[in-house]
Protein backbone atom coordinates (compact mmCIF):
# COMPACT_ATOMS: atom_id res chain seq x y z
CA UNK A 1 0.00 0.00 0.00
CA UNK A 2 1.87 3.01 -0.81
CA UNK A 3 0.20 6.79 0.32
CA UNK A 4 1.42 10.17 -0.97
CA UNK A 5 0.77 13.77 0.32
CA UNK A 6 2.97 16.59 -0.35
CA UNK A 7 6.34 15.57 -1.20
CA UNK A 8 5.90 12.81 1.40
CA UNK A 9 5.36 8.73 0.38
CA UNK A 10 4.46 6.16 3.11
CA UNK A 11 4.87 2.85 2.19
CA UNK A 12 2.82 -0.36 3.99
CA UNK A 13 3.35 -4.01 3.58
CA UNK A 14 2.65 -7.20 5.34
CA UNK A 15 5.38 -9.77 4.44
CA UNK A 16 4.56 -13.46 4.48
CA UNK A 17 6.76 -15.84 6.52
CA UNK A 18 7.67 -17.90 3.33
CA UNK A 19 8.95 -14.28 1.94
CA UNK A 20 10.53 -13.48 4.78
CA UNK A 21 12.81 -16.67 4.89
CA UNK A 22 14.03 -16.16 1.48
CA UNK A 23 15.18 -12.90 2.11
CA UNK A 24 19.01 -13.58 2.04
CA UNK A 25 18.20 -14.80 -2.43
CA UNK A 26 17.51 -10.98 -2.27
CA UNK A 27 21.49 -9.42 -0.69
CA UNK A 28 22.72 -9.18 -3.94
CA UNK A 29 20.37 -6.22 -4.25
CA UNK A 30 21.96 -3.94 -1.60
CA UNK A 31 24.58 -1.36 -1.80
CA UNK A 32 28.30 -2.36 -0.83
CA UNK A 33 27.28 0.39 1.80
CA UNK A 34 24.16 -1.27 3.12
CA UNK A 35 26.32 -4.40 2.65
CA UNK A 36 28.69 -3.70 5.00
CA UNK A 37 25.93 -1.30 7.24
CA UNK A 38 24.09 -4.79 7.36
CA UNK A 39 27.48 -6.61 8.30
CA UNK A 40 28.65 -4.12 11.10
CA UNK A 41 24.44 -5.01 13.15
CA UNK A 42 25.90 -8.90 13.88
CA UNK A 43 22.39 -9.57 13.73
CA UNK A 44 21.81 -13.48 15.22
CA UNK A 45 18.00 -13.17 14.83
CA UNK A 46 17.46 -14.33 11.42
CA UNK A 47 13.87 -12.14 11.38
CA UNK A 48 16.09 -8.70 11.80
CA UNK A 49 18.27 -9.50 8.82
CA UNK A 50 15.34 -10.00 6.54
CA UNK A 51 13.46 -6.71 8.30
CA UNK A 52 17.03 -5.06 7.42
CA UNK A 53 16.74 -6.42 3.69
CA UNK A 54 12.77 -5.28 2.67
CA UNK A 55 12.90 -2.50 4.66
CA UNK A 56 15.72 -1.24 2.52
CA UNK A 57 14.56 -2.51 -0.85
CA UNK A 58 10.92 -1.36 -0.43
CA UNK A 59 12.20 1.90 0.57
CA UNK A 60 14.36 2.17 -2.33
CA UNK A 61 11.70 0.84 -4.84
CA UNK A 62 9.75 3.88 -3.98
CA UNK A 63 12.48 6.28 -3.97
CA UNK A 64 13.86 5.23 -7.31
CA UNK A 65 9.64 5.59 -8.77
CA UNK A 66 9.28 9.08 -7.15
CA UNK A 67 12.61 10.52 -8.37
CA UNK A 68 12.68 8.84 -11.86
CA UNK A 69 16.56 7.30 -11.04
CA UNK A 70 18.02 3.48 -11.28
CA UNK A 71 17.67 1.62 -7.65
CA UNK A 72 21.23 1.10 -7.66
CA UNK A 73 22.71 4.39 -7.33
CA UNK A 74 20.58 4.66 -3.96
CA UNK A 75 22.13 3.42 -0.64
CA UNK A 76 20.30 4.08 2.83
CA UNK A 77 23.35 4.30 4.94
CA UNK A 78 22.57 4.78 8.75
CA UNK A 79 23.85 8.15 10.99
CA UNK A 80 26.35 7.95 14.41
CA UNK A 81 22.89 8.79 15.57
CA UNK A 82 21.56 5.38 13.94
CA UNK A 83 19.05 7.16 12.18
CA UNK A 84 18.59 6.15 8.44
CA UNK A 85 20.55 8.51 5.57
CA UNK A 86 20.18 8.67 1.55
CA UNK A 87 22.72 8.83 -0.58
CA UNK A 88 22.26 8.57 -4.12
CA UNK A 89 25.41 8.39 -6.34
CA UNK A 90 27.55 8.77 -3.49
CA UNK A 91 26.09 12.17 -2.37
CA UNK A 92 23.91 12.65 0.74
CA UNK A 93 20.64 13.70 0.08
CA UNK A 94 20.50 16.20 3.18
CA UNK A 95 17.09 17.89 2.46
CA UNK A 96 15.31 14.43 1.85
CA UNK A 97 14.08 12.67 4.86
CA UNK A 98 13.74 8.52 5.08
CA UNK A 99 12.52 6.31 7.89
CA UNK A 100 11.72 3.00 8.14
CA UNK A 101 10.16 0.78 11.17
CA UNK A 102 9.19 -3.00 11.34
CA UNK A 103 7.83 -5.14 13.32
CA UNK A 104 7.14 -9.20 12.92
CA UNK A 105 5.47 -9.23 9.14
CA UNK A 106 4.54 -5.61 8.93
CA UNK A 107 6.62 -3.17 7.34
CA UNK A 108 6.41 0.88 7.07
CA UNK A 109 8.56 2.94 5.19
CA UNK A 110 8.99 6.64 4.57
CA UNK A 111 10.44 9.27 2.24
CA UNK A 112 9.87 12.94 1.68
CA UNK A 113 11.26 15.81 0.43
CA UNK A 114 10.00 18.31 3.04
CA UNK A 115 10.56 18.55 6.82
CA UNK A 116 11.89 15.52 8.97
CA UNK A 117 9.87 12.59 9.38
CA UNK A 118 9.85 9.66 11.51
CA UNK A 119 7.86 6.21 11.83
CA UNK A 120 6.89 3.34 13.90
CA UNK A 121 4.65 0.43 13.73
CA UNK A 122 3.65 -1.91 16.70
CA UNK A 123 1.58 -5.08 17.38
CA UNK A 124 -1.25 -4.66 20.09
CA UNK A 125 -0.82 -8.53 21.06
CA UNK A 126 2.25 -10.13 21.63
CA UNK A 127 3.44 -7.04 24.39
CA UNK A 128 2.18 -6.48 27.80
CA UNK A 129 1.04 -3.13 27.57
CA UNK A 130 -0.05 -2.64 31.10
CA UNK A 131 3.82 -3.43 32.38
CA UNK A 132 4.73 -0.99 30.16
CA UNK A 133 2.55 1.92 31.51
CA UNK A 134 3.41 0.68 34.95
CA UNK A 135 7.21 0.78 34.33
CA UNK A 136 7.37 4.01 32.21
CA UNK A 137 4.72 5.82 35.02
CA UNK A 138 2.37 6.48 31.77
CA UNK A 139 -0.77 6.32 34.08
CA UNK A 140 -1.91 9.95 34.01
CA UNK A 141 -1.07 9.99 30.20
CA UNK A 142 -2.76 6.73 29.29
CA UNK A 143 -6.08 8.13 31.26
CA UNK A 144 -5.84 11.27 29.38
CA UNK A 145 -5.83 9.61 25.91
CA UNK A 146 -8.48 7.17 26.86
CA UNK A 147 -10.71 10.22 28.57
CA UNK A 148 -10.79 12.52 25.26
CA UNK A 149 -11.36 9.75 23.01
CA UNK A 150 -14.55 8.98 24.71
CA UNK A 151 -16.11 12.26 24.17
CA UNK A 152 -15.99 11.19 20.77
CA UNK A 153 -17.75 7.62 21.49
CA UNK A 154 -14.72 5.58 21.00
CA UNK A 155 -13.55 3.62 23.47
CA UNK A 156 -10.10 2.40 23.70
CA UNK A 157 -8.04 -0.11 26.08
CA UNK A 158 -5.61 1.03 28.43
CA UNK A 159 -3.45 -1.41 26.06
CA UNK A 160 -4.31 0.44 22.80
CA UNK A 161 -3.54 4.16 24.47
CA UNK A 162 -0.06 2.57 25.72
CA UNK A 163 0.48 1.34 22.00
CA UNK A 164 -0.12 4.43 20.81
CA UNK A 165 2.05 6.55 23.15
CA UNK A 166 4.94 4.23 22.45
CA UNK A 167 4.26 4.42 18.59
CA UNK A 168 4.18 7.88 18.54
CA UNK A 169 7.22 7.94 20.81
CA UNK A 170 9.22 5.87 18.31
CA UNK A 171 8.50 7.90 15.27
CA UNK A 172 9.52 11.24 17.16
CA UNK A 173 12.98 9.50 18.45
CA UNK A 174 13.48 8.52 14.76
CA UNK A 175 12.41 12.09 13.40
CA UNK A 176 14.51 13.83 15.74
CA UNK A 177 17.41 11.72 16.56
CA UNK A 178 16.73 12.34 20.34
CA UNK A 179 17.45 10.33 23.04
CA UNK A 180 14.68 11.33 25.48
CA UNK A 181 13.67 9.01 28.18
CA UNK A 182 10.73 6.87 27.58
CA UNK A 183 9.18 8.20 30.96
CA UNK A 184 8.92 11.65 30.11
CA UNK A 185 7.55 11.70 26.61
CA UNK A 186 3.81 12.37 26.34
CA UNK A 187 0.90 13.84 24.14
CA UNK A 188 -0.57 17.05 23.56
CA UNK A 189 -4.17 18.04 21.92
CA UNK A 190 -4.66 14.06 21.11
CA UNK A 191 -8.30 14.13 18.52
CA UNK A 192 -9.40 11.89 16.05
CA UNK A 193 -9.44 12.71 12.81
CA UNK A 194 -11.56 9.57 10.96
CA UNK A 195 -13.31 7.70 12.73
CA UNK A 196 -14.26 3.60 12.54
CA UNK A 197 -17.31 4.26 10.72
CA UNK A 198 -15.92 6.27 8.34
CA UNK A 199 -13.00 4.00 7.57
CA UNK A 200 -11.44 0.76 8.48
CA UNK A 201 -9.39 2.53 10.16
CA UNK A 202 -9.47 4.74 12.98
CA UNK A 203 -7.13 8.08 12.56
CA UNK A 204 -5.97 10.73 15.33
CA UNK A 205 -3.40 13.39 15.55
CA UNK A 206 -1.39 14.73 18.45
CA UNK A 207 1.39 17.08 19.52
CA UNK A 208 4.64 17.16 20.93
CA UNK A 209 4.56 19.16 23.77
CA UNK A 210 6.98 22.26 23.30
CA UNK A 211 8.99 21.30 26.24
CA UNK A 212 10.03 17.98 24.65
CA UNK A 213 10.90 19.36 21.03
CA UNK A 214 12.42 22.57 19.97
CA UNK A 215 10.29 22.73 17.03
CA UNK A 216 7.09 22.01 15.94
CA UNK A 217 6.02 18.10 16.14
CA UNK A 218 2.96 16.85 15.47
CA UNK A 219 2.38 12.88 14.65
CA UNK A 220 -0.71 11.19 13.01
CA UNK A 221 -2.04 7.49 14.58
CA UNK A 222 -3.47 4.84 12.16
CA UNK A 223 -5.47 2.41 14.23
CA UNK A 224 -6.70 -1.06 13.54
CA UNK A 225 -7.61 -4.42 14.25
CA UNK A 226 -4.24 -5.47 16.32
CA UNK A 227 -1.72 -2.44 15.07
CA UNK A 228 -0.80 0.81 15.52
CA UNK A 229 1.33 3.59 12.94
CA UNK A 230 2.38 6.14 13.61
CA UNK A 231 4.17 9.24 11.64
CA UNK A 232 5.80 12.17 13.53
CA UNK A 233 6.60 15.44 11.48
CA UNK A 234 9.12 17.79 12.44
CA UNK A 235 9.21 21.03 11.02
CA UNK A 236 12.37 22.80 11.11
């Protein structure tokens, strides 16, 4: 499923398991950059490695369609700051932003021309949500998500407010490069914007408080079934 807005492309898959096991018939596709990038992880978990692989090729795929150039002069290399770079024909692309997240079959990838950009996708089963609010103290937060939602008739789990606090934290660590605490991170102004009925999905938007960026955040939540995206914006 690819989505475009504005100089911006978000890209959505779901990878089977018999794709994902073939993944190393697909290395000989990467950069000598990504190559070694891939080399330098010592990866043991077998999943990772293939996340590594798609995440890369899908990203490039839509990177070589939206700028009209051959897949192979585009490497995402990754930052000190581990966050993902492009370079095409050995130049860093600077004013382009790219960001990819994974997790078990699901795969989201970004690129954009504008701004900075960052994104995260996570499972509602699989992680004990409630341990999480417990150990990151995300009570008050969690309540406040849960509490504005229902004056719009939708009523979500303590689980699915957790999900979408640590979604939307993810995507602003990967837009900004930060390396804020867990604990502290929370929402501002959280609203839906679609709503189930409307669409399979349910979609809200949120800010980053101005005490946790130095400029303007906001991120967008998709919603459904059992997972949560999320895409933080940070204009500079």
């Amino acid at each position: 499923m690819i989505f475009r807005a504005d100089g911006l492309v978000l890209g959505y898959a779901q990878l089977s398991s018999d794709l994902l096991s073939l993944s190393s018939q697909y290395l000989y596709l990467l950069s000598i950059h990504e190559l070694r990038d891939l080399s330098s992880r010592r990866y043991s978990d077998q999943l990772r490695v293939s996340h590594y692989i798609f995440g890369r090729l899908f990203l490039k795929s839509i990177i070589s369609r939206e700028l009209g150039i051959d897949p192979r002069s585009i490497s995402i290399t990754s930052l000190d700051t581990g966050r993902p770079s492009l370079v095409v024909n050995g130049l860093t692309c600077d004013a382009c932003s790219v960001s990819v997240s994974h997790f078990q079959s699901r795969l989201l990838v970004l690129f954009s021309t504008q701004n900075s950009f960052g994104v995260d996708v996570q499972m509602l089963n699989g992680i004990d949500w409630l341990a999480v609010i417990r150990f990151m103290s995300w009570h008050s937060h969690v309540e406040r998500i849960r509490l504005t939602t229902s004056q719009f008739g939708e009523l979500l789990t303590d689980q699915v407010c957790a999900a979408i606090l640590w979604a939307a934290y993810e995507s602003w660590m990967k837009a900004t490069s930060c390396n804020l605490d867990a604990s502290l991170f929370f929402l501002q102004d959280f609203r839906p914007l679609i709503s189930p009925s409307a669409s399979s999905r349910s979609f809200y938007a949120a800010r980053i408080p101005n005490s946790l960026s130095s400029d303007p955040s906001c991120v967008v939540i998709s919603l459904a079934h059992n997972e949560v995206l999320a895409v933080t914006c940070v204009r500079s």
